[in-house]
N, C-alpha and C. Protein backbone atom coordinates (compact mmCIF):
# COMPACT_ATOMS: atom_id res chain seq x y z
N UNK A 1 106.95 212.68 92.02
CA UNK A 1 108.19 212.26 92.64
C UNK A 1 108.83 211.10 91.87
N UNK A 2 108.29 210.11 91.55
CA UNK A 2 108.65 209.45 90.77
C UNK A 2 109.39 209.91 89.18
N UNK A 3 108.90 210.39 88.91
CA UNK A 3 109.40 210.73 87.90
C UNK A 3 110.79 211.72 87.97
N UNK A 4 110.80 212.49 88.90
CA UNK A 4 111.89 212.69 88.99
C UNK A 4 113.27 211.48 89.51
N UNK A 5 112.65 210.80 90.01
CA UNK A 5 113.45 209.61 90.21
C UNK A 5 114.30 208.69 88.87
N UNK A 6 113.10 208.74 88.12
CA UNK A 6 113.60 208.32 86.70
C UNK A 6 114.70 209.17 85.81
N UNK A 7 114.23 210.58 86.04
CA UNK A 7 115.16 211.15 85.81
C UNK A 7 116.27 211.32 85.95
N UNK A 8 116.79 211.48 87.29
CA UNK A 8 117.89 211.33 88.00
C UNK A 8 118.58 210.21 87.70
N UNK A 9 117.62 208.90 87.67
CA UNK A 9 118.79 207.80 86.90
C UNK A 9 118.75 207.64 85.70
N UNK A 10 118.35 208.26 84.52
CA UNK A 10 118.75 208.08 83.22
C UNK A 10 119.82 209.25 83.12
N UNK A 11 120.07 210.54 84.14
CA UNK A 11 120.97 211.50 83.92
C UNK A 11 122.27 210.76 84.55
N UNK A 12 121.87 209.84 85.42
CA UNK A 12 123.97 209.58 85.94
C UNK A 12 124.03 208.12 85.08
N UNK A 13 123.26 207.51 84.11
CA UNK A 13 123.89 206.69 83.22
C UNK A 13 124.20 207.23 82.19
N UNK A 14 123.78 208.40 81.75
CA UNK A 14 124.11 209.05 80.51
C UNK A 14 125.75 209.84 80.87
N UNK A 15 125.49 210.18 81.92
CA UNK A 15 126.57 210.45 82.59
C UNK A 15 127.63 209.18 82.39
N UNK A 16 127.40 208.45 83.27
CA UNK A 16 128.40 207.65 82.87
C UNK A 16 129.12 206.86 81.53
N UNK A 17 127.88 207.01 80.78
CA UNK A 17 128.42 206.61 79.51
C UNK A 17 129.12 207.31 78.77
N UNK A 18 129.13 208.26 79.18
CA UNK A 18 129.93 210.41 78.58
C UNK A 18 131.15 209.76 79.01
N UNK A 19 131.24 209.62 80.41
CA UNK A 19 132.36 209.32 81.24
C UNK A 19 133.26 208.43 80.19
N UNK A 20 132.88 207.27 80.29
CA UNK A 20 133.44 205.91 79.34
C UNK A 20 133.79 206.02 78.43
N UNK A 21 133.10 206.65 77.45
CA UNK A 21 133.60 207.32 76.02
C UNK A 21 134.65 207.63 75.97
N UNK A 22 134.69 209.14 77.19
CA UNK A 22 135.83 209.91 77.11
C UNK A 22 137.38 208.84 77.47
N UNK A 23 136.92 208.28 78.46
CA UNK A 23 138.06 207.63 79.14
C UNK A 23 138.27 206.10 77.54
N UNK A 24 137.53 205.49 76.77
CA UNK A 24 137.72 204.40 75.78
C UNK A 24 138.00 205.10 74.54
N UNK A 25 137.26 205.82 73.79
CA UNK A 25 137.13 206.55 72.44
C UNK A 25 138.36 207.75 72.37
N UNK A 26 138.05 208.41 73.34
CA UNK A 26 138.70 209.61 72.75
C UNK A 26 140.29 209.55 72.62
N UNK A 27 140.81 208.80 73.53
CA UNK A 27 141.85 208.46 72.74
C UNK A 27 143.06 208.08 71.72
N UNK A 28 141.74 207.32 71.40
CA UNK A 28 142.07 206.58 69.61
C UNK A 28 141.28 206.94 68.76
N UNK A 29 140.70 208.03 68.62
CA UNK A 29 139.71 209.06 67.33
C UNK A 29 140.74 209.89 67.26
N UNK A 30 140.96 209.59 65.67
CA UNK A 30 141.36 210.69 64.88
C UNK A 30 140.53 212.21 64.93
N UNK A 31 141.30 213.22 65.35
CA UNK A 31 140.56 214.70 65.34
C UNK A 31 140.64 215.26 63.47
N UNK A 32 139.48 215.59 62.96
CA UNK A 32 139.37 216.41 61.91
C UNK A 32 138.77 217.47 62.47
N UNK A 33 138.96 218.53 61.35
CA UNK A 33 138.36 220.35 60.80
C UNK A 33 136.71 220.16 60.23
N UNK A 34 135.59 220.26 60.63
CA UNK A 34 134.85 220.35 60.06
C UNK A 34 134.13 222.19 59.81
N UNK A 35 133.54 222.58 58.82
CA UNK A 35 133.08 223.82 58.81
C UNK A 35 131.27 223.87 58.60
N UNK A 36 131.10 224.73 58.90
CA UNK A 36 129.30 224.73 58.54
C UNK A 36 129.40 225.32 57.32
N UNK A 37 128.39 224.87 56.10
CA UNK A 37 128.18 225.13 54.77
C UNK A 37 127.89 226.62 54.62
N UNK A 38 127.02 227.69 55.58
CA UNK A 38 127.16 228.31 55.67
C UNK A 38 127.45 229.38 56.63
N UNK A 39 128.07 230.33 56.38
CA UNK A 39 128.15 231.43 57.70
C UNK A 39 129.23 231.41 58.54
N UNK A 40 131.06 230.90 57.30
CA UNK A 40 131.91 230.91 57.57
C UNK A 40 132.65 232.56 56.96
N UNK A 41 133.47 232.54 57.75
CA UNK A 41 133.98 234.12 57.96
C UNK A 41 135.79 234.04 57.55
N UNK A 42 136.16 234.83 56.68
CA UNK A 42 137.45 234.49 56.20
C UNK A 42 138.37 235.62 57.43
N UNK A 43 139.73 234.70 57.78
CA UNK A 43 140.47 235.68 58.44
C UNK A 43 141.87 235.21 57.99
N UNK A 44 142.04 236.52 57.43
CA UNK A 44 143.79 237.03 56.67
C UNK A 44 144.48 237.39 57.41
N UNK A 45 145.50 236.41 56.74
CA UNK A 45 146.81 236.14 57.72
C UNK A 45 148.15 236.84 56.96
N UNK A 46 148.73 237.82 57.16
CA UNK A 46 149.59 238.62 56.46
C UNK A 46 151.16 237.61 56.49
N UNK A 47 151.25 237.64 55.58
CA UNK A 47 152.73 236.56 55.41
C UNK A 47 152.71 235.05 55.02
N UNK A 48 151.79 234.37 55.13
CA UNK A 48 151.68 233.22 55.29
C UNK A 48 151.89 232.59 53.46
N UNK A 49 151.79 231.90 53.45
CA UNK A 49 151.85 231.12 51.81
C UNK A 49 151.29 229.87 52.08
N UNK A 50 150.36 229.74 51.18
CA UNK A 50 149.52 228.21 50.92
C UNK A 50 150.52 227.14 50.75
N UNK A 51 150.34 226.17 51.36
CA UNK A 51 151.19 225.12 51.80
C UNK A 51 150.71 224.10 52.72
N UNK A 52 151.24 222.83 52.35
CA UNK A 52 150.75 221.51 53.43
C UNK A 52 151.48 221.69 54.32
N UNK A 53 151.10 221.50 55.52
CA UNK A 53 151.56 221.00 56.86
C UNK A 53 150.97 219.37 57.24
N UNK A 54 152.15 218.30 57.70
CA UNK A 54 151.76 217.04 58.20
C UNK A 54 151.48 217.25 59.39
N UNK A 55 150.04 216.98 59.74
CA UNK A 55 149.98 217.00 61.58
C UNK A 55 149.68 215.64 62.18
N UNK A 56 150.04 215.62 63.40
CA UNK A 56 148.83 214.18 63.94
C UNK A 56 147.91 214.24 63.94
N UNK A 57 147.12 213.23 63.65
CA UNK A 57 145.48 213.07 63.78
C UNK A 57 145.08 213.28 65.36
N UNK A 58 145.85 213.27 66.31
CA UNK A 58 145.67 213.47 67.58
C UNK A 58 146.55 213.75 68.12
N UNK A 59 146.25 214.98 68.83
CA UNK A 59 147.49 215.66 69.73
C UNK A 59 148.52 215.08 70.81
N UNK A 60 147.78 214.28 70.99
CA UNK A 60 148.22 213.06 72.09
C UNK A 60 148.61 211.97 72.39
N UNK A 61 148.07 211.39 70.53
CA UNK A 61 148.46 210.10 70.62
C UNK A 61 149.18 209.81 69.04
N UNK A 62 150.21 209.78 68.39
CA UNK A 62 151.09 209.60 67.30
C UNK A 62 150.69 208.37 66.86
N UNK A 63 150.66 207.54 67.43
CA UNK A 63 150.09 206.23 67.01
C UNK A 63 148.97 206.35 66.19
N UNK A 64 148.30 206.81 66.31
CA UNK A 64 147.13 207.23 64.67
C UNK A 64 147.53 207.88 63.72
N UNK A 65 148.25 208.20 63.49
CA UNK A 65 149.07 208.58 62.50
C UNK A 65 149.38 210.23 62.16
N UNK A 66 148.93 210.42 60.90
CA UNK A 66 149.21 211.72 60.50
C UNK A 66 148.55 212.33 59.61
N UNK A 67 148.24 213.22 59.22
CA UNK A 67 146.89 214.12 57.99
C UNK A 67 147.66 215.63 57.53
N UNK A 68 147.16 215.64 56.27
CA UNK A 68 147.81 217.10 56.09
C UNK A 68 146.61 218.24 55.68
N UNK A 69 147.25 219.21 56.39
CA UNK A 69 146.30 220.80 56.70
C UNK A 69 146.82 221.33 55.82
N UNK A 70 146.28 221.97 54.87
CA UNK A 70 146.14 223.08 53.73
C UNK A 70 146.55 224.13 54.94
N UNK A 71 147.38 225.22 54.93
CA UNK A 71 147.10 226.76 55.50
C UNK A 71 147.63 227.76 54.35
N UNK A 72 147.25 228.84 55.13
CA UNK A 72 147.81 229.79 53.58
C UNK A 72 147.20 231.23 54.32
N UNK A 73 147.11 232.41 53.48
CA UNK A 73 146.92 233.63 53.31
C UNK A 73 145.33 233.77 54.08
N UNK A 74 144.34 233.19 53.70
CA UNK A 74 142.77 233.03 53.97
C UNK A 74 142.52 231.75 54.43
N UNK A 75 142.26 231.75 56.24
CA UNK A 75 141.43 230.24 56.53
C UNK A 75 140.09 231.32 56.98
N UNK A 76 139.23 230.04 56.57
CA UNK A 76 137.78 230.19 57.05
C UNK A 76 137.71 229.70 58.53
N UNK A 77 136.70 230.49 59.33
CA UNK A 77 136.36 230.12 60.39
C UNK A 77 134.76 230.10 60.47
N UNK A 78 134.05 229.51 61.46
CA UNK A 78 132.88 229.76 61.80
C UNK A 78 132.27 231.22 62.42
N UNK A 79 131.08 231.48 61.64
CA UNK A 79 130.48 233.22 62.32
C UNK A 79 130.61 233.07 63.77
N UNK A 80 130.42 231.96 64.63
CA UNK A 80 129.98 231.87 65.81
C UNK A 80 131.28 232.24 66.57
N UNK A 81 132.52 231.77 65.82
CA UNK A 81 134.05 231.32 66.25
C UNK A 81 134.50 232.95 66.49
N UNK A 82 134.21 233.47 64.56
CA UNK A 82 134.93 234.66 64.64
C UNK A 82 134.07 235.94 65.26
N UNK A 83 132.61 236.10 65.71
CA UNK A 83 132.57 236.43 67.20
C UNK A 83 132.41 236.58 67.95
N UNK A 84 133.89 235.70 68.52
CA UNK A 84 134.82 236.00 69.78
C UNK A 84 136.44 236.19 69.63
N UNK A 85 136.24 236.66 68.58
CA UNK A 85 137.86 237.41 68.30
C UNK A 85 137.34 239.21 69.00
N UNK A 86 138.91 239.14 69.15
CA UNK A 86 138.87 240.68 69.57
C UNK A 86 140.15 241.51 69.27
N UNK A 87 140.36 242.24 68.86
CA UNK A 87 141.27 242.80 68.29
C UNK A 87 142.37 243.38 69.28
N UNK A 88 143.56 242.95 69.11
CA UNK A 88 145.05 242.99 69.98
C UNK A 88 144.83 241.44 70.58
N UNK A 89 144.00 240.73 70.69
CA UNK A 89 144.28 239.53 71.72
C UNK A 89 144.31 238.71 70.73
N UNK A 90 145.71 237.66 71.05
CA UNK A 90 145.87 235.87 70.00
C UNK A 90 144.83 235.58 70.41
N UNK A 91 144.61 234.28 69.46
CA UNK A 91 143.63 233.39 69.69
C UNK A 91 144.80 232.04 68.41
N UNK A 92 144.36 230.78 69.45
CA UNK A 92 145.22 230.04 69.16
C UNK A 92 143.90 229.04 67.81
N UNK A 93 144.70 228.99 66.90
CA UNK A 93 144.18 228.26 65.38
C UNK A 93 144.94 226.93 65.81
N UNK A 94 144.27 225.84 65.68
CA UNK A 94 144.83 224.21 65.90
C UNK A 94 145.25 223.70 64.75
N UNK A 95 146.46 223.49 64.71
CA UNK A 95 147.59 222.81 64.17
C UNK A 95 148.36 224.17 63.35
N UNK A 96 148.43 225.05 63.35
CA UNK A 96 148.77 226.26 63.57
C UNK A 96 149.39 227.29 64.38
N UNK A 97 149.38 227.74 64.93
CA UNK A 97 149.45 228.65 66.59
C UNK A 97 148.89 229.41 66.57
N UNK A 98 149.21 230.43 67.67
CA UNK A 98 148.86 231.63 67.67
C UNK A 98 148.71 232.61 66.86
N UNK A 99 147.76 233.25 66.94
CA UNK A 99 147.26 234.31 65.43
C UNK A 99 146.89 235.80 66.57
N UNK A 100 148.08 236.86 66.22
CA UNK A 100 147.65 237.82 66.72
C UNK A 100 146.94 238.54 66.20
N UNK A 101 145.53 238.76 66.42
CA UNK A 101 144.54 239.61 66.06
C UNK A 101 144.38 241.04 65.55
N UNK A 102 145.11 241.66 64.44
CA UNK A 102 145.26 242.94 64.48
C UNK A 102 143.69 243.97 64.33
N UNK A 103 143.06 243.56 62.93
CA UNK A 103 141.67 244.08 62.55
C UNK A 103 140.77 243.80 62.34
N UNK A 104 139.21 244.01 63.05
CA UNK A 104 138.50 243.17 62.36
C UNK A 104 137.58 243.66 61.60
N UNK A 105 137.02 243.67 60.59
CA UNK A 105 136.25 243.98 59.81
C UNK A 105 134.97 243.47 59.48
N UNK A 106 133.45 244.51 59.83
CA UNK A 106 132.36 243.66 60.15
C UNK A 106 131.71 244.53 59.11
């Protein structure tokens, strides 16, 4: 019994410190693209042309400024990401839009 006691209070301070983060940090963190080294999956985008786009570093807050996204013909995604694509349904790419899903090829 005890020990579950301990438990219970190291889970609602961890909790709360999740809490705090979200409500202090996440605000003012810049969002980046990271990819895994391996077991990224290319998805072609018909029309597009390689080119910078300036985005905010955060969707929410302009005050951090701004970063520029490479897009083009071929972005990589994660195996895990691409699947849950499904073919006829968008799926929204961030700082990008919507990408209607025509084929997928496995």
């Amino acid at each position: 019994m005890k020990f579950h006691s301990i438990r219970l209070f190291f889970t609602h301070i961890l909790s709360n410190i999740t809490c705090l983060a979200f409500q202090v940090i996440d605000p003012v963190v810049p969002r980046y693209t990271a990819l895994e080294a391996e077991g990224t999956v290319p998805v072609l985008v018909n029309g597009a042309s390689v080119e910078p786009l300036t985005v905010a570093k955060h969707p929410k807050n302009d005050t951090i400024g701004t970063k520029t996204v490479w897009v083009g013909p071929r972005i990589l995604i994660d195996g895990v990401d691409a699947e849950t694509l499904k073919e006829g349904e968008n799926t929204t790419f961030i700082n990008w839009g919507n990408l209607l899903i025509n084929k997928i090829n496995w």
